[in-house]
N, C-alpha and C. Protein backbone atom coordinates (compact mmCIF):
# COMPACT_ATOMS: atom_id res chain seq x y z
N UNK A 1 0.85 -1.17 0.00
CA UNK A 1 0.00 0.00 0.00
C UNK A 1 0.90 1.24 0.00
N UNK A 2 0.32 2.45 -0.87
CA UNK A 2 1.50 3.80 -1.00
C UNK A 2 0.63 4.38 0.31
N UNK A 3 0.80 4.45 1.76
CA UNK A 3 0.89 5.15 2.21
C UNK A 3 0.81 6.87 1.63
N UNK A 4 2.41 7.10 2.12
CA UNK A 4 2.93 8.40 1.10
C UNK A 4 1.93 8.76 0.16
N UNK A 5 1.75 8.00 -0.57
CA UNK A 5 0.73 8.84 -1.81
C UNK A 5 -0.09 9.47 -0.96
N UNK A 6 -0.96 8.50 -0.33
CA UNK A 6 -2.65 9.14 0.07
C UNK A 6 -2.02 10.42 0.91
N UNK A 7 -1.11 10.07 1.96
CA UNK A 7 -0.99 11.50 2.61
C UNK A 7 -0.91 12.52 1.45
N UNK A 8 0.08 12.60 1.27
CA UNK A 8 0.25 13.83 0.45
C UNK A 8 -1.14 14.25 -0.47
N UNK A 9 -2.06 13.20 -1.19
CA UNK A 9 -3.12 13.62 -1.53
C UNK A 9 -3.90 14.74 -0.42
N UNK A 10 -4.05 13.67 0.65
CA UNK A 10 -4.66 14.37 1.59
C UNK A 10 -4.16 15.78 2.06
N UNK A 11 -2.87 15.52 1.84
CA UNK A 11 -2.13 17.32 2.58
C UNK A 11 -2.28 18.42 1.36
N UNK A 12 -2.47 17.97 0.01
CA UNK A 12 -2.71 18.35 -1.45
C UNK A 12 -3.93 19.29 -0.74
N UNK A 13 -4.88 18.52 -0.33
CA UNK A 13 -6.59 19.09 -0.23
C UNK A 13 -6.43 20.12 1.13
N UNK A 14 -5.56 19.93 1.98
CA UNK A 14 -5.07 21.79 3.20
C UNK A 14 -4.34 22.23 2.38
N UNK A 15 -5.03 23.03 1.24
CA UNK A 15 -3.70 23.94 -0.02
C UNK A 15 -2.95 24.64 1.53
N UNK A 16 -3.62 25.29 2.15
CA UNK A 16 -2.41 26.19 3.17
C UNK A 16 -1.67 25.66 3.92
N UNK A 17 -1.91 24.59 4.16
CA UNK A 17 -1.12 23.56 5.27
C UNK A 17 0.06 23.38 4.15
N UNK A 18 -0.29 22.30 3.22
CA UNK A 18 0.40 22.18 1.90
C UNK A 18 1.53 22.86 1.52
N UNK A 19 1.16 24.20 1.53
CA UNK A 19 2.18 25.56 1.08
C UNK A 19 2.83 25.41 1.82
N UNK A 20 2.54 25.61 3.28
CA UNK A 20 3.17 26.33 4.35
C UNK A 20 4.49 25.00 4.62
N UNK A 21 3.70 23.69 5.08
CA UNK A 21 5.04 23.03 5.22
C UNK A 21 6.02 22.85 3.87
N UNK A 22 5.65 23.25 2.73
CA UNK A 22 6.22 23.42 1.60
C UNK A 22 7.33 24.57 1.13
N UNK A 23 7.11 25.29 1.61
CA UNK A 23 7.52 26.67 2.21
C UNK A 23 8.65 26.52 3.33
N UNK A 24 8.37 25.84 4.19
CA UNK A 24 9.42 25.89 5.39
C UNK A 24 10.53 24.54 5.53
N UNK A 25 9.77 23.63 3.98
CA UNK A 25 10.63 22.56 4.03
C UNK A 25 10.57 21.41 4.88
N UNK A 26 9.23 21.27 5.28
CA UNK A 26 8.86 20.25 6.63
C UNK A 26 7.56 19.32 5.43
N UNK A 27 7.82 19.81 4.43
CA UNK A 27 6.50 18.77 3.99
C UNK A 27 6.91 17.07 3.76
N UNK A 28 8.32 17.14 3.59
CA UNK A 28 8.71 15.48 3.64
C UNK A 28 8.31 14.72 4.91
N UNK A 29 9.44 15.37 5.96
CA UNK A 29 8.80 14.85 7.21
C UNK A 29 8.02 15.07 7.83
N UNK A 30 6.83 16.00 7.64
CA UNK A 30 5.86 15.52 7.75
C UNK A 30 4.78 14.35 6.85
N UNK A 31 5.08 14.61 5.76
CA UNK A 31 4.55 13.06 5.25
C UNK A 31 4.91 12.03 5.73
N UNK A 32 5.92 11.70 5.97
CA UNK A 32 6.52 10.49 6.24
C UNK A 32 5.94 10.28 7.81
N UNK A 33 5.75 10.92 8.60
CA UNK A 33 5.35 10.96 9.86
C UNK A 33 4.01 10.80 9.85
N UNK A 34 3.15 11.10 8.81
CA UNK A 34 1.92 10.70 8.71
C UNK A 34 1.54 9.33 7.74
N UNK A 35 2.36 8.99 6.89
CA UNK A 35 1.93 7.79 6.67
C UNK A 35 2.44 6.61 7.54
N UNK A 36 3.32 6.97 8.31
CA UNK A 36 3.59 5.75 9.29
C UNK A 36 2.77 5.64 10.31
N UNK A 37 1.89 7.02 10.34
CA UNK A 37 1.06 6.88 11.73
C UNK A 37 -0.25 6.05 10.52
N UNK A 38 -0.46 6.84 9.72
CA UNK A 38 -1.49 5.78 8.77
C UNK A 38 -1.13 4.36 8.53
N UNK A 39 0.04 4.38 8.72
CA UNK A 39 -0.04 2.62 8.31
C UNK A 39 -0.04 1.53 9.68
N UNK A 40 0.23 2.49 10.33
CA UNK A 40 0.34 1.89 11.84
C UNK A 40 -1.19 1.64 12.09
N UNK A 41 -2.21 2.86 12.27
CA UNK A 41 -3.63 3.21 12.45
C UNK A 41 -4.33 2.11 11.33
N UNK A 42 -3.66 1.63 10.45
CA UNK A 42 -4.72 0.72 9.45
C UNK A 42 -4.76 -0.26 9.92
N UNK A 43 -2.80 -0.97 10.36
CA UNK A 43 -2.87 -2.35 10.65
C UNK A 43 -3.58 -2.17 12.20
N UNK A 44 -3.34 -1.32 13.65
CA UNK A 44 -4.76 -1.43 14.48
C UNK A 44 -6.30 -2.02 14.33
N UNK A 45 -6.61 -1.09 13.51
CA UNK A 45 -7.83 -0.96 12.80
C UNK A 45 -8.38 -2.62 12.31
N UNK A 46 -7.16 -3.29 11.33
CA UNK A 46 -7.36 -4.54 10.86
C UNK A 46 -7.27 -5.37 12.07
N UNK A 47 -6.71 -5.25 12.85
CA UNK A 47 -6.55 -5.88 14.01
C UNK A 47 -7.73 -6.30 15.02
N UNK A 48 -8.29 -4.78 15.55
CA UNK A 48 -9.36 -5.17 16.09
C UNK A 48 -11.16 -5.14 15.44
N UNK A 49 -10.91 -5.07 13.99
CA UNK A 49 -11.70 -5.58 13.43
C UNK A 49 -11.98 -6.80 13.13
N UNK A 50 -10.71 -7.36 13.07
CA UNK A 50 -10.84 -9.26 12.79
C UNK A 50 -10.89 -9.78 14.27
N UNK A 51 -10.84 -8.80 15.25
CA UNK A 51 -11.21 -9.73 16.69
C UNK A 51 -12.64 -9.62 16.55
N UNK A 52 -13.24 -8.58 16.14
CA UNK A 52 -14.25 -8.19 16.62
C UNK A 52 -15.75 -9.17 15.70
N UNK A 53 -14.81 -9.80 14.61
CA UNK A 53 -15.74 -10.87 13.42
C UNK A 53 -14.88 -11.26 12.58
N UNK A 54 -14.18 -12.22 12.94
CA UNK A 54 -13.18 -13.39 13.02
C UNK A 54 -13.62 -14.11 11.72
N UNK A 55 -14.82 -13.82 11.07
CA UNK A 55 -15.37 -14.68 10.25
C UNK A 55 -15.47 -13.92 9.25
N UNK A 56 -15.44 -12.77 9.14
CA UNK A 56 -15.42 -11.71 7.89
C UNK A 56 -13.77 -11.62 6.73
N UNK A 57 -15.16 -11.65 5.66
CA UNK A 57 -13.96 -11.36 4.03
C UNK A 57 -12.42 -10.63 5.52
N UNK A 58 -10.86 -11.00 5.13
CA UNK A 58 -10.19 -10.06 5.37
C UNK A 58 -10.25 -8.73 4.17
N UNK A 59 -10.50 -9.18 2.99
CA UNK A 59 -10.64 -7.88 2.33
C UNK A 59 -11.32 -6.69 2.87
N UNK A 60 -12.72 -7.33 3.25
CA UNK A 60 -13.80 -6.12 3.87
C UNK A 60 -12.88 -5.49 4.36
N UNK A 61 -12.31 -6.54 6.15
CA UNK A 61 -11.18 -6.33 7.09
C UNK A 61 -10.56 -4.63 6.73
N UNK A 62 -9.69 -5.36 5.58
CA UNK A 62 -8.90 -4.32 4.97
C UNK A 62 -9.37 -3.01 4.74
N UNK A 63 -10.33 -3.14 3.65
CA UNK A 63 -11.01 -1.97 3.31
C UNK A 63 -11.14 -1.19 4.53
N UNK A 64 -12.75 -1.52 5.68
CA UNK A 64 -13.17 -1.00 6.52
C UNK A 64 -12.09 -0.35 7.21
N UNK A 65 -11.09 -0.83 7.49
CA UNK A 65 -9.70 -0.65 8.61
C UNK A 65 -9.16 0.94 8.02
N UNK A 66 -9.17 0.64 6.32
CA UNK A 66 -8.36 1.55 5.76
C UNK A 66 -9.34 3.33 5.90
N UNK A 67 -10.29 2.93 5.58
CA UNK A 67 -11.28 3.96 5.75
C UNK A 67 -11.40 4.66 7.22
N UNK A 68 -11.27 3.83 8.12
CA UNK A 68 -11.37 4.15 9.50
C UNK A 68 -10.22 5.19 10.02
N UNK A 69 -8.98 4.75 9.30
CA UNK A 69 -7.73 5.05 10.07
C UNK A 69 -7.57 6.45 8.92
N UNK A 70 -7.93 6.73 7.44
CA UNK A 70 -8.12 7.93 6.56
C UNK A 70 -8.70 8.81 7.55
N UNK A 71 -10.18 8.27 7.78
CA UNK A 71 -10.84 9.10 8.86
C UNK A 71 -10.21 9.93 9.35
N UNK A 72 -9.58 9.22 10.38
CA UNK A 72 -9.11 9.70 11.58
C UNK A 72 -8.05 10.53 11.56
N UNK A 73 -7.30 10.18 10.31
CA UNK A 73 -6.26 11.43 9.49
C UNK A 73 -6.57 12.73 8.64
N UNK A 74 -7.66 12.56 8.27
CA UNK A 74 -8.59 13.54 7.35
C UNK A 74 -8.86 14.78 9.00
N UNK A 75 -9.56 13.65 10.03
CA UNK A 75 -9.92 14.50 10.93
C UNK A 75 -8.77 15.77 11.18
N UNK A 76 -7.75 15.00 11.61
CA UNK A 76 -6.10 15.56 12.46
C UNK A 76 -5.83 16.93 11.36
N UNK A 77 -5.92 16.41 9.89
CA UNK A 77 -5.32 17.69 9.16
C UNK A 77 -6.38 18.67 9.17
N UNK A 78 -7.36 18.09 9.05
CA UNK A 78 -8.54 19.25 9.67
C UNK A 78 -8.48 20.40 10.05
N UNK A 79 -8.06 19.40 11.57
CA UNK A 79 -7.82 20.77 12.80
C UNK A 79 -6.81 21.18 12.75
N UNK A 80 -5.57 21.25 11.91
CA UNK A 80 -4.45 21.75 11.31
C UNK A 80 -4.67 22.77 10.48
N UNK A 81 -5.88 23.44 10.33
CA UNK A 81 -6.37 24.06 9.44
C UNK A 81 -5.82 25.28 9.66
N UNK A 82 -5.54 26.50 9.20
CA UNK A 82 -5.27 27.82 9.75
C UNK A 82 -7.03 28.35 10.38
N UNK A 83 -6.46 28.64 11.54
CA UNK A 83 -7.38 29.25 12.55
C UNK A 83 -8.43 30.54 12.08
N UNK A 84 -9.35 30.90 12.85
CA UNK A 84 -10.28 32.39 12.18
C UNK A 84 -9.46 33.46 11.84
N UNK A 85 -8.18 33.15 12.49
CA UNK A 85 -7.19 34.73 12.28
C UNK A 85 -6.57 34.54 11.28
N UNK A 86 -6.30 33.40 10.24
CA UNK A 86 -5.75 33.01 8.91
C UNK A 86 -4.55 32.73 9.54
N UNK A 87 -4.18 32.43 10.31
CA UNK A 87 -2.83 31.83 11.00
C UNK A 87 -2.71 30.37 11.65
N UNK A 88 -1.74 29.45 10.82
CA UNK A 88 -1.37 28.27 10.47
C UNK A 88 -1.30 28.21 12.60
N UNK A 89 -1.24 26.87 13.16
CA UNK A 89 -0.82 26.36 14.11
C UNK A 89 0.87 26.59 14.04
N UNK A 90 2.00 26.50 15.08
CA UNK A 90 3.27 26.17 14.96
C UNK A 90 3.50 24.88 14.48
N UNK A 91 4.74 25.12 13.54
CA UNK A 91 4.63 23.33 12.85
C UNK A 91 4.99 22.38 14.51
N UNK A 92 5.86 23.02 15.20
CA UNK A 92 6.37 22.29 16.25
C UNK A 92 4.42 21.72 17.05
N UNK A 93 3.63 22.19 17.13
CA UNK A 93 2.69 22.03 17.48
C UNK A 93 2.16 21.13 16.67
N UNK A 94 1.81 21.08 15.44
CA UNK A 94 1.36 20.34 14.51
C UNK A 94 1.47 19.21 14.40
N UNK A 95 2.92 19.24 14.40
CA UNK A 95 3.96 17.69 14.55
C UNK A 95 3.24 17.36 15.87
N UNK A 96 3.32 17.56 17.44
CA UNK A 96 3.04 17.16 18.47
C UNK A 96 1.50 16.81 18.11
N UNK A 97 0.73 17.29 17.59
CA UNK A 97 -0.82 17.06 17.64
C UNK A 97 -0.56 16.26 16.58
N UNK A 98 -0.30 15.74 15.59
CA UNK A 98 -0.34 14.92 14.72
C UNK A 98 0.40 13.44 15.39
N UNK A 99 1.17 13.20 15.70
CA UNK A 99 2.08 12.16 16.66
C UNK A 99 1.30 11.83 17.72
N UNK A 100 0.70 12.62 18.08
CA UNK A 100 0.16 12.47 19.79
C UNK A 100 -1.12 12.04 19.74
N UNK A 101 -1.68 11.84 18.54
CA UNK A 101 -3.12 11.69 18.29
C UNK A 101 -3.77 10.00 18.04
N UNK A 102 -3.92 9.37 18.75
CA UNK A 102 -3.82 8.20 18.11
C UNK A 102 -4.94 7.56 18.61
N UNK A 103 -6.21 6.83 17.91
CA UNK A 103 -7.29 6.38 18.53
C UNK A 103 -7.24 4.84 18.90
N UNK A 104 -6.16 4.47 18.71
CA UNK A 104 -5.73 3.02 18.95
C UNK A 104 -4.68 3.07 19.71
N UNK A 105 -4.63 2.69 21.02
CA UNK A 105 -3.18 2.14 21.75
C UNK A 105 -3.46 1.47 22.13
């Protein structure tokens, strides 16, 4: 699975987020920091979905898992959004709220 791709799709669709870590030269590592949390968040996801119906397609598995853990990344860049004042979060913040965010431990 390209990881990498989808993020960056996804960071494609915050054009200002996009720019900005583009701009300051943080857009690699931050991709890379988000598709490992995505690939981490999928295999979770597959995890306690096949506990949860042990008897289901793993494809579904897959799918459902993958959608779940997008979710939950779609959410994060979200709120990464630049604020009512048109001013981006600190990337140092960003990074911490993006890392720190995890609906599976």
């Amino acid at each position: 699975m390209q990881y990498k791709t989808i993020v960056l799709e996804l960071l494609k669709q915050q054009t200002e987020l996009h720019e900005h870590l583009r701009i300051t030269r943080r857009l690699l590592p931050t991709l890379e920091v988000c598709a490992q949390q995505l690939k981490n968040n999928h295999e979770a996801w597959k995890e306690t979905l096949f506990q949860a119906k042990p008897d289901r397609d793993p494809s579904q598995i897959n799918s459902q898992a993958l959608e779940l853990a997008l979710k939950e990344l779609e959410d994060r860049l979200q709120a990464l959004s630049p604020q009512d004042d048109g001013e981006l979060p600190t990337l140092d913040n960003a990074m911490a709220y993006l890392v720190g965010r995890t609906s599976i431990n």
